[in-house]
PDB file of N, CA and C in Angstrom:
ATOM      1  N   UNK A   1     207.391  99.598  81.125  1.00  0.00           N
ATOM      2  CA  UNK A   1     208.151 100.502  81.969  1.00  0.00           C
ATOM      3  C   UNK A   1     209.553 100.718  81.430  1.00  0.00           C
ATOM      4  N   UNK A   2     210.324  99.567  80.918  1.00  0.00           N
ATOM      5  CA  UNK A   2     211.487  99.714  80.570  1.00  0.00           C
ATOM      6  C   UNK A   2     211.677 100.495  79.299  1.00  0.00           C
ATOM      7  N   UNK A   3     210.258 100.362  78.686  1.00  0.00           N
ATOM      8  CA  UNK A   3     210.549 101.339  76.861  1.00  0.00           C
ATOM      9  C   UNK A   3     210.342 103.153  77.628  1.00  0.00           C
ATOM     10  N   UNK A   4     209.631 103.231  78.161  1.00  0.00           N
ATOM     11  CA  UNK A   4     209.424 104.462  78.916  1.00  0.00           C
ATOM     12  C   UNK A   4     211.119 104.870  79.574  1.00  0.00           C
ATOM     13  N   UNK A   5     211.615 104.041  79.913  1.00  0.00           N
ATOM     14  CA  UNK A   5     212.916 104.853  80.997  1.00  0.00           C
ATOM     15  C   UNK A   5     214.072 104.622  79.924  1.00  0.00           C
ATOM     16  N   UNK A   6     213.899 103.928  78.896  1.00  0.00           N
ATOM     17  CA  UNK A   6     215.133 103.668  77.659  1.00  0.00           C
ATOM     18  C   UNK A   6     214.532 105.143  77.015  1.00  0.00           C
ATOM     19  N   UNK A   7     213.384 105.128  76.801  1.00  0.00           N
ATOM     20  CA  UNK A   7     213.175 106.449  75.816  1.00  0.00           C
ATOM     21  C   UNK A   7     213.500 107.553  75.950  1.00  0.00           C
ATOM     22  N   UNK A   8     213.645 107.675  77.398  1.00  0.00           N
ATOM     23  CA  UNK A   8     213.834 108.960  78.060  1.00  0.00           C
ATOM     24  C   UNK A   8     215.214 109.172  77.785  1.00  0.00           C
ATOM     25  N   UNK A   9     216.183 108.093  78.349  1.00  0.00           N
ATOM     26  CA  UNK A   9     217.439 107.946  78.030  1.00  0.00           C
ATOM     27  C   UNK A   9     218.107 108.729  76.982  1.00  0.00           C
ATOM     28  N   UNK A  10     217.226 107.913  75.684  1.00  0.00           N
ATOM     29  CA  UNK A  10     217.880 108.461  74.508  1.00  0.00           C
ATOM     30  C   UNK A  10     217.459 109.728  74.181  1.00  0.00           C
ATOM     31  N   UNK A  11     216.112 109.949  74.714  1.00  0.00           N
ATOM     32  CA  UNK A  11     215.976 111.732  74.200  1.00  0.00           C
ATOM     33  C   UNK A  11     216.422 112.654  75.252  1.00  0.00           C
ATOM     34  N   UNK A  12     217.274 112.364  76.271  1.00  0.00           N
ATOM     35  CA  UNK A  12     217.997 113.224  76.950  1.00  0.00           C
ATOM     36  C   UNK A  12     219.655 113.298  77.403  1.00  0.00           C
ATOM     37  N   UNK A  13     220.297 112.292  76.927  1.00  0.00           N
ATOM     38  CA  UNK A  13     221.288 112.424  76.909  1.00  0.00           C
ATOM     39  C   UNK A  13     221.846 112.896  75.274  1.00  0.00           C
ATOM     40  N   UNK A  14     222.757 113.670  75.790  1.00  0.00           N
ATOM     41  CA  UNK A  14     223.363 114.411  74.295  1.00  0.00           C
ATOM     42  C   UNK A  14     223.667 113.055  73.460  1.00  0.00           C
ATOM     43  N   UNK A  15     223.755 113.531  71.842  1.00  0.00           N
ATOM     44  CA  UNK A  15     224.331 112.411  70.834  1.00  0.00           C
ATOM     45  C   UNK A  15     225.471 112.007  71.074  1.00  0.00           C
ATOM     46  N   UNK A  16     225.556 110.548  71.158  1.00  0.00           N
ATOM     47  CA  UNK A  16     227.048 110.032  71.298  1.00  0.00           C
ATOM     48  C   UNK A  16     227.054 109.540  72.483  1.00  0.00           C
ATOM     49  N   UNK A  17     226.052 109.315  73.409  1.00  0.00           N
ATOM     50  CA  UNK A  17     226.146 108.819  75.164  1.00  0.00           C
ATOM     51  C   UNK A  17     226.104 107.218  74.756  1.00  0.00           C
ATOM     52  N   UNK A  18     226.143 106.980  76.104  1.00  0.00           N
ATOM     53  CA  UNK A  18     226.196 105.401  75.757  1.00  0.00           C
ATOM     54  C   UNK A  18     225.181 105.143  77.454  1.00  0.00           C
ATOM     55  N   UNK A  19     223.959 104.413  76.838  1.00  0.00           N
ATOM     56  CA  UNK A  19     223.351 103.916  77.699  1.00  0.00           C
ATOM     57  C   UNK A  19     223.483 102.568  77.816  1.00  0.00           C
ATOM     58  N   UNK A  20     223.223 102.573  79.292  1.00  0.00           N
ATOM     59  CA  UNK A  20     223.644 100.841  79.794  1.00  0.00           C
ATOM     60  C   UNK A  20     222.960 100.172  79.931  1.00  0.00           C
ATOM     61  N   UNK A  21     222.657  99.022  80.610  1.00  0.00           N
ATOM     62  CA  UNK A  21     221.164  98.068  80.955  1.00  0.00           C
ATOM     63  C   UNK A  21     222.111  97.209  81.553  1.00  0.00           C
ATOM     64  N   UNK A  22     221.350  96.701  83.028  1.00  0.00           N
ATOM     65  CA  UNK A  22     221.682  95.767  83.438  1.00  0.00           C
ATOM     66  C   UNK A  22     220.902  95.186  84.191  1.00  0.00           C
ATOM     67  N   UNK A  23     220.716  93.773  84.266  1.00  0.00           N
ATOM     68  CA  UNK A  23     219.391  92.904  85.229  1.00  0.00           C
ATOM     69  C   UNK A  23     220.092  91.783  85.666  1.00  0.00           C
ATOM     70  N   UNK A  24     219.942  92.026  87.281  1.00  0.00           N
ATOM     71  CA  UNK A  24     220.734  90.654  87.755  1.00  0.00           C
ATOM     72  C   UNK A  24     219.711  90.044  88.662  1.00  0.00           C
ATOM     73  N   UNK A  25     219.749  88.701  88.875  1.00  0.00           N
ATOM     74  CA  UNK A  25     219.135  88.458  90.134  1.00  0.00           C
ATOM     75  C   UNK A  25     220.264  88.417  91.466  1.00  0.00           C
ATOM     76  N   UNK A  26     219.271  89.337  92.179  1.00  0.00           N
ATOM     77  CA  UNK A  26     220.081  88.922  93.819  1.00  0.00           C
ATOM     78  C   UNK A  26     219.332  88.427  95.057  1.00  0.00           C
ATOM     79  N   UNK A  27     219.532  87.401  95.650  1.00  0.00           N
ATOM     80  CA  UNK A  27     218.592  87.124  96.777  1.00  0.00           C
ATOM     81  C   UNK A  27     217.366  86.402  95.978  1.00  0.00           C
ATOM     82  N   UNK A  28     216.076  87.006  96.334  1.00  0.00           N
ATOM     83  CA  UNK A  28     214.778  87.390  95.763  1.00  0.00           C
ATOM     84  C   UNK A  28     214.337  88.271  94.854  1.00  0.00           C
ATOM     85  N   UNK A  29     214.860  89.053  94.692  1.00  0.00           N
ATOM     86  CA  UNK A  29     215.045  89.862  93.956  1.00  0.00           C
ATOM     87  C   UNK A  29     215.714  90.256  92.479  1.00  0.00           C
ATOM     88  N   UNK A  30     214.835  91.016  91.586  1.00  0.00           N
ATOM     89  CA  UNK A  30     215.250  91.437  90.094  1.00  0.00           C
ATOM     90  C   UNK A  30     215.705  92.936  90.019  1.00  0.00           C
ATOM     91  N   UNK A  31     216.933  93.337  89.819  1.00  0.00           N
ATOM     92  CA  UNK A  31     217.176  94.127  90.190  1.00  0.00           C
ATOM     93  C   UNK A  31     217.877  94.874  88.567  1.00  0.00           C
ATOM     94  N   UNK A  32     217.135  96.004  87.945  1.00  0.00           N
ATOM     95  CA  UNK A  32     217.522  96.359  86.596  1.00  0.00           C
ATOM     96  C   UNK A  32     217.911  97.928  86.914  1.00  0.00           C
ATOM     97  N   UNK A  33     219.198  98.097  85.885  1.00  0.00           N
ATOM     98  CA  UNK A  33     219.310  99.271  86.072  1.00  0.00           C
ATOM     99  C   UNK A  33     219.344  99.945  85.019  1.00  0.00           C
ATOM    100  N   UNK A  34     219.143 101.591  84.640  1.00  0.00           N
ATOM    101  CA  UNK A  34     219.853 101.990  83.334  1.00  0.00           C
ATOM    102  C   UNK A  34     220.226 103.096  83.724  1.00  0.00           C
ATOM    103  N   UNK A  35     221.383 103.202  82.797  1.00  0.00           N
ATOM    104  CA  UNK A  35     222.463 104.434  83.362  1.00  0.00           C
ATOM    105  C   UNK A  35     222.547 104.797  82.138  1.00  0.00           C
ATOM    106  N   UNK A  36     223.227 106.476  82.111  1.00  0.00           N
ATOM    107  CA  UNK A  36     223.641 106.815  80.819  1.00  0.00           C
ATOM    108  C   UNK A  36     224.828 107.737  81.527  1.00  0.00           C
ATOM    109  N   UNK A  37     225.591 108.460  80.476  1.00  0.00           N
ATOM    110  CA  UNK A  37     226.848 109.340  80.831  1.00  0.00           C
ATOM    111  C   UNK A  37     226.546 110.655  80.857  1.00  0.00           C
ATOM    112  N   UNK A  38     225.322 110.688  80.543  1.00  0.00           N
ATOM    113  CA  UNK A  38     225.143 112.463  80.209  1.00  0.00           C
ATOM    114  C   UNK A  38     224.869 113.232  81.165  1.00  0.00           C
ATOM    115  N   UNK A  39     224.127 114.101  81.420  1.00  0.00           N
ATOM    116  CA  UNK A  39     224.406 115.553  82.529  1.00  0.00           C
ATOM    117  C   UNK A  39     224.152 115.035  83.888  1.00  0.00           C
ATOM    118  N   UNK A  40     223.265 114.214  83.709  1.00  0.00           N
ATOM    119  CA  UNK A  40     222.409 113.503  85.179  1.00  0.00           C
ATOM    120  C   UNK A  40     221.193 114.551  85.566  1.00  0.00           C
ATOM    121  N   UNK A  41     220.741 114.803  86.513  1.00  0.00           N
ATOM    122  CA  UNK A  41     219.693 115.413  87.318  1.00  0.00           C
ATOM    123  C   UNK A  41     220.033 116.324  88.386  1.00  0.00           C
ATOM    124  N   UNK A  42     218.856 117.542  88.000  1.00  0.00           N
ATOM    125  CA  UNK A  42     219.180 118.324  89.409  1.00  0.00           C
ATOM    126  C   UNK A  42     218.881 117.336  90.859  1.00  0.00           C
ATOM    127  N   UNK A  43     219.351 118.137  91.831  1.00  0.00           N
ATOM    128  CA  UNK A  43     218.583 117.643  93.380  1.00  0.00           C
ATOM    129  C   UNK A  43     217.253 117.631  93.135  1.00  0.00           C
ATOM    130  N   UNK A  44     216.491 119.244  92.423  1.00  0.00           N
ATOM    131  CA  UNK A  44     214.967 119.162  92.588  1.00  0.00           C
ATOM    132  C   UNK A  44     214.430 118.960  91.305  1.00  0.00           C
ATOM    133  N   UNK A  45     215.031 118.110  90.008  1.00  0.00           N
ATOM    134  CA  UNK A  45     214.463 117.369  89.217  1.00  0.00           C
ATOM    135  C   UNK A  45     214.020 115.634  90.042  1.00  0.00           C
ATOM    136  N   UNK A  46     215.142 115.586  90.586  1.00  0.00           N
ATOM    137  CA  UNK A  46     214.992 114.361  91.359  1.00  0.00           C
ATOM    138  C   UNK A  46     213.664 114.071  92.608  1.00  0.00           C
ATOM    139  N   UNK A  47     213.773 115.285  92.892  1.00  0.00           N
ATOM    140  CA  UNK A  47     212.577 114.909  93.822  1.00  0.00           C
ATOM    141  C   UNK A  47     211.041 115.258  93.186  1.00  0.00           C
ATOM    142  N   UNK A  48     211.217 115.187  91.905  1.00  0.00           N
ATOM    143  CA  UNK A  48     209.701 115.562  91.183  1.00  0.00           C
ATOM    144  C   UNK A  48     209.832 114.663  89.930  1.00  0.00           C
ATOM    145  N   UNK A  49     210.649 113.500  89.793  1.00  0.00           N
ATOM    146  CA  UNK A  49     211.236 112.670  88.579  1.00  0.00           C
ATOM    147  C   UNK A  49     209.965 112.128  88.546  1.00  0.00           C
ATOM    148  N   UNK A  50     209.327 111.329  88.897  1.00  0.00           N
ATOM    149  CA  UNK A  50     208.279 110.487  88.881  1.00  0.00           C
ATOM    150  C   UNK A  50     206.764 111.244  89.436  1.00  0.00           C
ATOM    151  N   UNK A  51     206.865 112.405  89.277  1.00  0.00           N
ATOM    152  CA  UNK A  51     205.492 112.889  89.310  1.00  0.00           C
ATOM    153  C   UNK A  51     204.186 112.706  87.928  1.00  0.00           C
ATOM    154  N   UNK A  52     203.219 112.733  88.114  1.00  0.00           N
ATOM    155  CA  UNK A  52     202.373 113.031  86.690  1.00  0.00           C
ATOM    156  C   UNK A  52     202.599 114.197  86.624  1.00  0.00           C
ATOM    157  N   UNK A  53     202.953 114.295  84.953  1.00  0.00           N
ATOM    158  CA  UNK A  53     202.966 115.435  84.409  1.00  0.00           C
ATOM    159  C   UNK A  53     204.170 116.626  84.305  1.00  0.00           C
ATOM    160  N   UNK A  54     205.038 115.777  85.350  1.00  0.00           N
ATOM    161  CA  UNK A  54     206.699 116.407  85.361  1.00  0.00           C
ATOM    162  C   UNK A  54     206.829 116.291  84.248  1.00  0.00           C
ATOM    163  N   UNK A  55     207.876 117.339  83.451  1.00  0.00           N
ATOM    164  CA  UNK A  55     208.447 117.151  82.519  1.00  0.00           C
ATOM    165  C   UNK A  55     209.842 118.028  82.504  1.00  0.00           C
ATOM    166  N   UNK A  56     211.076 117.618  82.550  1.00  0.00           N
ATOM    167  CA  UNK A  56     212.371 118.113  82.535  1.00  0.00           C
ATOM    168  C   UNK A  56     212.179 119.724  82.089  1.00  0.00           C
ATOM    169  N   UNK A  57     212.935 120.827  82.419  1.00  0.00           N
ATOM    170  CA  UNK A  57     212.928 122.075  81.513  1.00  0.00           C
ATOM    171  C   UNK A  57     213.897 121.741  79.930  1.00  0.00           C
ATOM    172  N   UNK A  58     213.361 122.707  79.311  1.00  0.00           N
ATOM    173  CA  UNK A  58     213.963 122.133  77.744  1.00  0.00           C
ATOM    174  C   UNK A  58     213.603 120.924  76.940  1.00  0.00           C
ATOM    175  N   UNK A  59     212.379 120.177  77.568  1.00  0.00           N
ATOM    176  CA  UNK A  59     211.974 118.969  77.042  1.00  0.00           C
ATOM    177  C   UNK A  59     211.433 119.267  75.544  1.00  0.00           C
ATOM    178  N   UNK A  60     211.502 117.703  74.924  1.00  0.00           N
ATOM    179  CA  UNK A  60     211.338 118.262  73.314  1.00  0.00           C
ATOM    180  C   UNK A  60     209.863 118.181  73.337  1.00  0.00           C
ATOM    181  N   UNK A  61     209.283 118.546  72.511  1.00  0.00           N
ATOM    182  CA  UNK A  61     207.661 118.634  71.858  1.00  0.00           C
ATOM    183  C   UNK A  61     207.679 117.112  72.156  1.00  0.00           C
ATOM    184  N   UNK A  62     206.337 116.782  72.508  1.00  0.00           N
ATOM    185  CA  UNK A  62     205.824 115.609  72.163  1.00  0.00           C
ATOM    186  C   UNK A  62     205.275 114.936  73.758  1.00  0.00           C
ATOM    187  N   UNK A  63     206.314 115.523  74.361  1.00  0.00           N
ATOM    188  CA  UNK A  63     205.968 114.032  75.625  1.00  0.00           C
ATOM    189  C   UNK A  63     205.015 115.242  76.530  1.00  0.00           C
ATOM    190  N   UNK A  64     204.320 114.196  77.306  1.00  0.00           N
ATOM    191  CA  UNK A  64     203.362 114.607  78.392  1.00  0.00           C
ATOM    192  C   UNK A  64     203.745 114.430  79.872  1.00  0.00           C
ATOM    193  N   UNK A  65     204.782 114.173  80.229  1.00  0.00           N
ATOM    194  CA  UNK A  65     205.287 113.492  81.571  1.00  0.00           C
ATOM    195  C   UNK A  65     204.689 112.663  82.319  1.00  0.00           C
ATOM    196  N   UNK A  66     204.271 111.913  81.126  1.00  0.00           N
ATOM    197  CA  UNK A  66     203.640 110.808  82.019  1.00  0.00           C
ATOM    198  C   UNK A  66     204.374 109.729  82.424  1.00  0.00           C
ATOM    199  N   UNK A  67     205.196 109.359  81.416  1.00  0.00           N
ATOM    200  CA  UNK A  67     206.499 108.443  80.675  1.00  0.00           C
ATOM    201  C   UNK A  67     206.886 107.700  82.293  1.00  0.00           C
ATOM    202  N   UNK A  68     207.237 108.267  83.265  1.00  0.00           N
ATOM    203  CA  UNK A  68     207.577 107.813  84.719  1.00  0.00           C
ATOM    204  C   UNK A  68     207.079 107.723  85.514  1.00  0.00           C
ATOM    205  N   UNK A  69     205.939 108.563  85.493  1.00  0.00           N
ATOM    206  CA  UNK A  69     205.160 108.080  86.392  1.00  0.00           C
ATOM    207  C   UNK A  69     204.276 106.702  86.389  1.00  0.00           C
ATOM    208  N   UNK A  70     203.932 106.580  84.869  1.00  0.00           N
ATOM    209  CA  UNK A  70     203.537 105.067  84.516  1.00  0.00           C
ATOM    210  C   UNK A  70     204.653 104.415  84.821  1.00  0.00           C
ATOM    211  N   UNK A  71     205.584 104.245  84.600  1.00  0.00           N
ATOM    212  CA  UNK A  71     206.765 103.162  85.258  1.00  0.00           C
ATOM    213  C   UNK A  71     206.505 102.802  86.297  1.00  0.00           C
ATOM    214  N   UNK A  72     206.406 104.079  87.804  1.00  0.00           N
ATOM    215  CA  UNK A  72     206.255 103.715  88.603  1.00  0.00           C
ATOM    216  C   UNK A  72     205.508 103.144  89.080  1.00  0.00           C
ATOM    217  N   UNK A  73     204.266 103.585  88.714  1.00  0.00           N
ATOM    218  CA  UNK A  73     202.922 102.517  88.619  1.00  0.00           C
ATOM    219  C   UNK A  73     203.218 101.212  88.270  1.00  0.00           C
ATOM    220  N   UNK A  74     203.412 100.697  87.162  1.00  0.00           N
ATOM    221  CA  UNK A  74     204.127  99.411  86.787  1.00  0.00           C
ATOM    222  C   UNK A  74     204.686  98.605  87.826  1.00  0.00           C
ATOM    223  N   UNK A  75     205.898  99.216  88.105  1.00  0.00           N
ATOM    224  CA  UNK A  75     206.635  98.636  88.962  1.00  0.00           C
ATOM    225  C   UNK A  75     206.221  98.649  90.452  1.00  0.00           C
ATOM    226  N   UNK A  76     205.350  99.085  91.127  1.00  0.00           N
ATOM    227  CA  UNK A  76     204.933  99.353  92.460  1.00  0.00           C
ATOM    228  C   UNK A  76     203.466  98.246  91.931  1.00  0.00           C
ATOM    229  N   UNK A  77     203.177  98.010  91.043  1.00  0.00           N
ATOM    230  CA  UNK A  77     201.861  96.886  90.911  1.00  0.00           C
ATOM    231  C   UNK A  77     202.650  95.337  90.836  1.00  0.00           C
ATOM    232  N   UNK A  78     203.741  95.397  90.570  1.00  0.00           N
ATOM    233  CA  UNK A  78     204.072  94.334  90.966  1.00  0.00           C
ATOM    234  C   UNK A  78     205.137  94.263  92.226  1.00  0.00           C
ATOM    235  N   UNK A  79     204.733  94.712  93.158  1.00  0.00           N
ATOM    236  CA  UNK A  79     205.287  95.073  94.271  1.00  0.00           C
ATOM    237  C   UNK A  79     206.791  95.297  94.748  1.00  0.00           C
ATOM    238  N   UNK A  80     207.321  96.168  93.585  1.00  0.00           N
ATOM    239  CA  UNK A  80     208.891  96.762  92.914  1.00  0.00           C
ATOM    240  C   UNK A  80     209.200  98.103  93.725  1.00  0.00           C
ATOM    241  N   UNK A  81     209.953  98.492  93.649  1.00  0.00           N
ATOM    242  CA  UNK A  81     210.346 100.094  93.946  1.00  0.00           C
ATOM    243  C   UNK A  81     211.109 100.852  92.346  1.00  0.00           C
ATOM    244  N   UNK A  82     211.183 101.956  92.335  1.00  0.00           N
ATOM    245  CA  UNK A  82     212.024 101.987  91.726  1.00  0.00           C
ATOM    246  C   UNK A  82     212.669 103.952  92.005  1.00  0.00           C
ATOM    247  N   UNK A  83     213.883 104.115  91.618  1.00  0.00           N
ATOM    248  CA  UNK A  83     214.403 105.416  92.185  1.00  0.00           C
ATOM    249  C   UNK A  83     215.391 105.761  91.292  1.00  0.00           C
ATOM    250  N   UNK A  84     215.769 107.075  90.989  1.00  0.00           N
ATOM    251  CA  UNK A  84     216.269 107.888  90.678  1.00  0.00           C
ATOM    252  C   UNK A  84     217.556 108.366  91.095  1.00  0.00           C
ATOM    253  N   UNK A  85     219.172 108.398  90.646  1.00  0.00           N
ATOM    254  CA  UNK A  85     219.809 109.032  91.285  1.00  0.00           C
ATOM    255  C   UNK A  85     220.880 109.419  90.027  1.00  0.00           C
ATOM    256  N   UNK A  86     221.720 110.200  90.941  1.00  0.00           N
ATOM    257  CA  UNK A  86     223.141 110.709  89.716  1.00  0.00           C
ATOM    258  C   UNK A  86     223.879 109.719  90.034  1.00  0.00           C
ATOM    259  N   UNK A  87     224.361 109.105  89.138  1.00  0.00           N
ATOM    260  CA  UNK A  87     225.822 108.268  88.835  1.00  0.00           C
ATOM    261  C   UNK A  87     227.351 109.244  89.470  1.00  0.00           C
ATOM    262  N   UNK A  88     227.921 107.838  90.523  1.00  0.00           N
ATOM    263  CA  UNK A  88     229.128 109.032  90.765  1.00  0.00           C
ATOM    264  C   UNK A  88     229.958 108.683  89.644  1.00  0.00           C
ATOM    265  N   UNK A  89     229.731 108.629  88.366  1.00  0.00           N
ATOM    266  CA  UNK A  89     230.680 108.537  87.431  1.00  0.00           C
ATOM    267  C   UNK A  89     230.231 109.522  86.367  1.00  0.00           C
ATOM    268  N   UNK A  90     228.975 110.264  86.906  1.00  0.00           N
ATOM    269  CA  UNK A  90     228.625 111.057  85.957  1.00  0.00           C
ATOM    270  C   UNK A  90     227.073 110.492  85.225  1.00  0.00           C
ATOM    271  N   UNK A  91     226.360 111.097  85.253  1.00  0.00           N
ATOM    272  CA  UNK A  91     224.842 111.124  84.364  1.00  0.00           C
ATOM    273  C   UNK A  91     224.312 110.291  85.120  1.00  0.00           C
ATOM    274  N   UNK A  92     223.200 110.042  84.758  1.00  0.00           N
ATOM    275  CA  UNK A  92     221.896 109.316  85.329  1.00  0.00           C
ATOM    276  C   UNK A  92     221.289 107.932  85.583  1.00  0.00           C
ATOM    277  N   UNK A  93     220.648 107.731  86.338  1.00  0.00           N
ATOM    278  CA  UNK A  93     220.706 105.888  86.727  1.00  0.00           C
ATOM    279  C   UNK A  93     219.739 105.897  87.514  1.00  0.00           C
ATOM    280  N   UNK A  94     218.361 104.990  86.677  1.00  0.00           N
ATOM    281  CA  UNK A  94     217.431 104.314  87.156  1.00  0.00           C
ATOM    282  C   UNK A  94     217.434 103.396  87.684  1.00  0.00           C
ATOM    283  N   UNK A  95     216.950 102.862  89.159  1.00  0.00           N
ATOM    284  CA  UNK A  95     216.833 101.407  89.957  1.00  0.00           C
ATOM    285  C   UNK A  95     215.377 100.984  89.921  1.00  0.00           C
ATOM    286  N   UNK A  96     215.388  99.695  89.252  1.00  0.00           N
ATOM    287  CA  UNK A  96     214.072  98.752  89.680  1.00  0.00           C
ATOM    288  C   UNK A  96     214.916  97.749  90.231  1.00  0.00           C
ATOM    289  N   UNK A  97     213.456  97.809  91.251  1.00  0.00           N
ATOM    290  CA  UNK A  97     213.778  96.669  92.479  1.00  0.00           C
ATOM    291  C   UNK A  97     212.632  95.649  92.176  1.00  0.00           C
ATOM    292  N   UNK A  98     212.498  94.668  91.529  1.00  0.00           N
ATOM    293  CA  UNK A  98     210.915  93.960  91.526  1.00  0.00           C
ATOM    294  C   UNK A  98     211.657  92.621  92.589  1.00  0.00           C
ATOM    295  N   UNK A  99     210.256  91.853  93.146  1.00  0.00           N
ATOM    296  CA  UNK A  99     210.530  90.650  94.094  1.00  0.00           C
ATOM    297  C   UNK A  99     210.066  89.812  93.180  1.00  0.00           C
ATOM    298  N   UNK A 100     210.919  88.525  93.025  1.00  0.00           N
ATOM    299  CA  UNK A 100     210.799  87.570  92.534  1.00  0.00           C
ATOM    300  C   UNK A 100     210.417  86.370  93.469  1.00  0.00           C
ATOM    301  N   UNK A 101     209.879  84.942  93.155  1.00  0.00           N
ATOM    302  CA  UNK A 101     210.000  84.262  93.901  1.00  0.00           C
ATOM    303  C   UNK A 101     210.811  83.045  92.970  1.00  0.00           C
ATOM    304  N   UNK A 102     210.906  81.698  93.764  1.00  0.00           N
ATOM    305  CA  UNK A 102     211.515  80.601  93.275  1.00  0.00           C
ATOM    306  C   UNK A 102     211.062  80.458  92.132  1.00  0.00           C
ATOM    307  N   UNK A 103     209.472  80.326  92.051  1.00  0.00           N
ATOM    308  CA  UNK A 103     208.586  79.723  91.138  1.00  0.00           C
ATOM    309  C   UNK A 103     209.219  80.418  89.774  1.00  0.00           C
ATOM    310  N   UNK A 104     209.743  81.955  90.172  1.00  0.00           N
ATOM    311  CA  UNK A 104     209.193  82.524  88.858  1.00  0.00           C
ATOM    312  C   UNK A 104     210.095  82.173  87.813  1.00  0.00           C
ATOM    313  N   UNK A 105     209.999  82.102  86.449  1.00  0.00           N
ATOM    314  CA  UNK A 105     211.648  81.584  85.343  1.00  0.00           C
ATOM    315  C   UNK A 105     212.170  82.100  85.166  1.00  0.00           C
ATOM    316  N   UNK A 106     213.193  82.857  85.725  1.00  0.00           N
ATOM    317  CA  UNK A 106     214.362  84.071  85.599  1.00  0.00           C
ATOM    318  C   UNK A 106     215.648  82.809  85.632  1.00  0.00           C
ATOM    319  N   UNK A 107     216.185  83.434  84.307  1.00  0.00           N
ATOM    320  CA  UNK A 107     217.627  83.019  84.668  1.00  0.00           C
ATOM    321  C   UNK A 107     218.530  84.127  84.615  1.00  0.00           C
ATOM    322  N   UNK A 108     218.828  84.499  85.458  1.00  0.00           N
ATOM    323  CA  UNK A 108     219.800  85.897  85.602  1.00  0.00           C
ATOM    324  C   UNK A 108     220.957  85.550  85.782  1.00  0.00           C
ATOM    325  N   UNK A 109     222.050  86.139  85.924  1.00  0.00           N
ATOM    326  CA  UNK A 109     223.523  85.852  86.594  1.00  0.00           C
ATOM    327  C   UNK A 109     222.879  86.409  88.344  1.00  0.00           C
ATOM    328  N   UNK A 110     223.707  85.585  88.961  1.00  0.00           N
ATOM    329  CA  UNK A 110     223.662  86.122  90.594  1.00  0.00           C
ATOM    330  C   UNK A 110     224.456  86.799  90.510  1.00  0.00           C
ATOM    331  N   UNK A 111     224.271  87.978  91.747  1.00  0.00           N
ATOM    332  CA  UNK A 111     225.478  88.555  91.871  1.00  0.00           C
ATOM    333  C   UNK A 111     225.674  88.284  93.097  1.00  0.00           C
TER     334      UNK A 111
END
């Protein structure tokens, strides 16, 4: 899921962006994000981001829009959420929410 939402990253933000990554544990919870600086998303790209077969307007040759919707799959099989929004600092930012338990071996920073 995460090579799928990094890939996207880099083939849609203009050259020169700077994408982020971040995974913390909070609570129960694994909580990863990725952001980039570039244009971000319409309102009604957003509400069709994770469809099969969406694919951005202007997308390059190659992809099938599947790229997110398998994420979401991913992440909803291990009983995760994950969502879509604009950065108020500008460009785009993916949330996974996965549930962790004690058992599992995460060493994260808390936040």
């Amino acid at each position: 899921m995460l090579v799928n939402i990094i890939h996207n990253s880099i083939n849609y933000t203009p050259a020169g962006s700077e994408i982020m990554i971040e995974a913390i544990q909070q609570n129960q919870k694994c909580i990863i994000t990725i952001s980039d600086n570039g244009s971000g998303f319409s309102e009604e790209q957003l509400t069709h981001l994770f469809e099969k077969f969406f694919r951005l307007p202007n997308s390059k040759t190659g992809g099938s829009g599947l790229g997110l919707s398998i994420a979401k799959g991913l992440v909803e099989a291990h009983g995760g959420t994950i969502s879509a929004m604009n950065s108020t600092s500008g460009g785009a930012m993916i949330s996974i929410i996965i549930p962790i338990s004690k058992d599992d071996k995460l060493t994260l920073k808390e936040k």
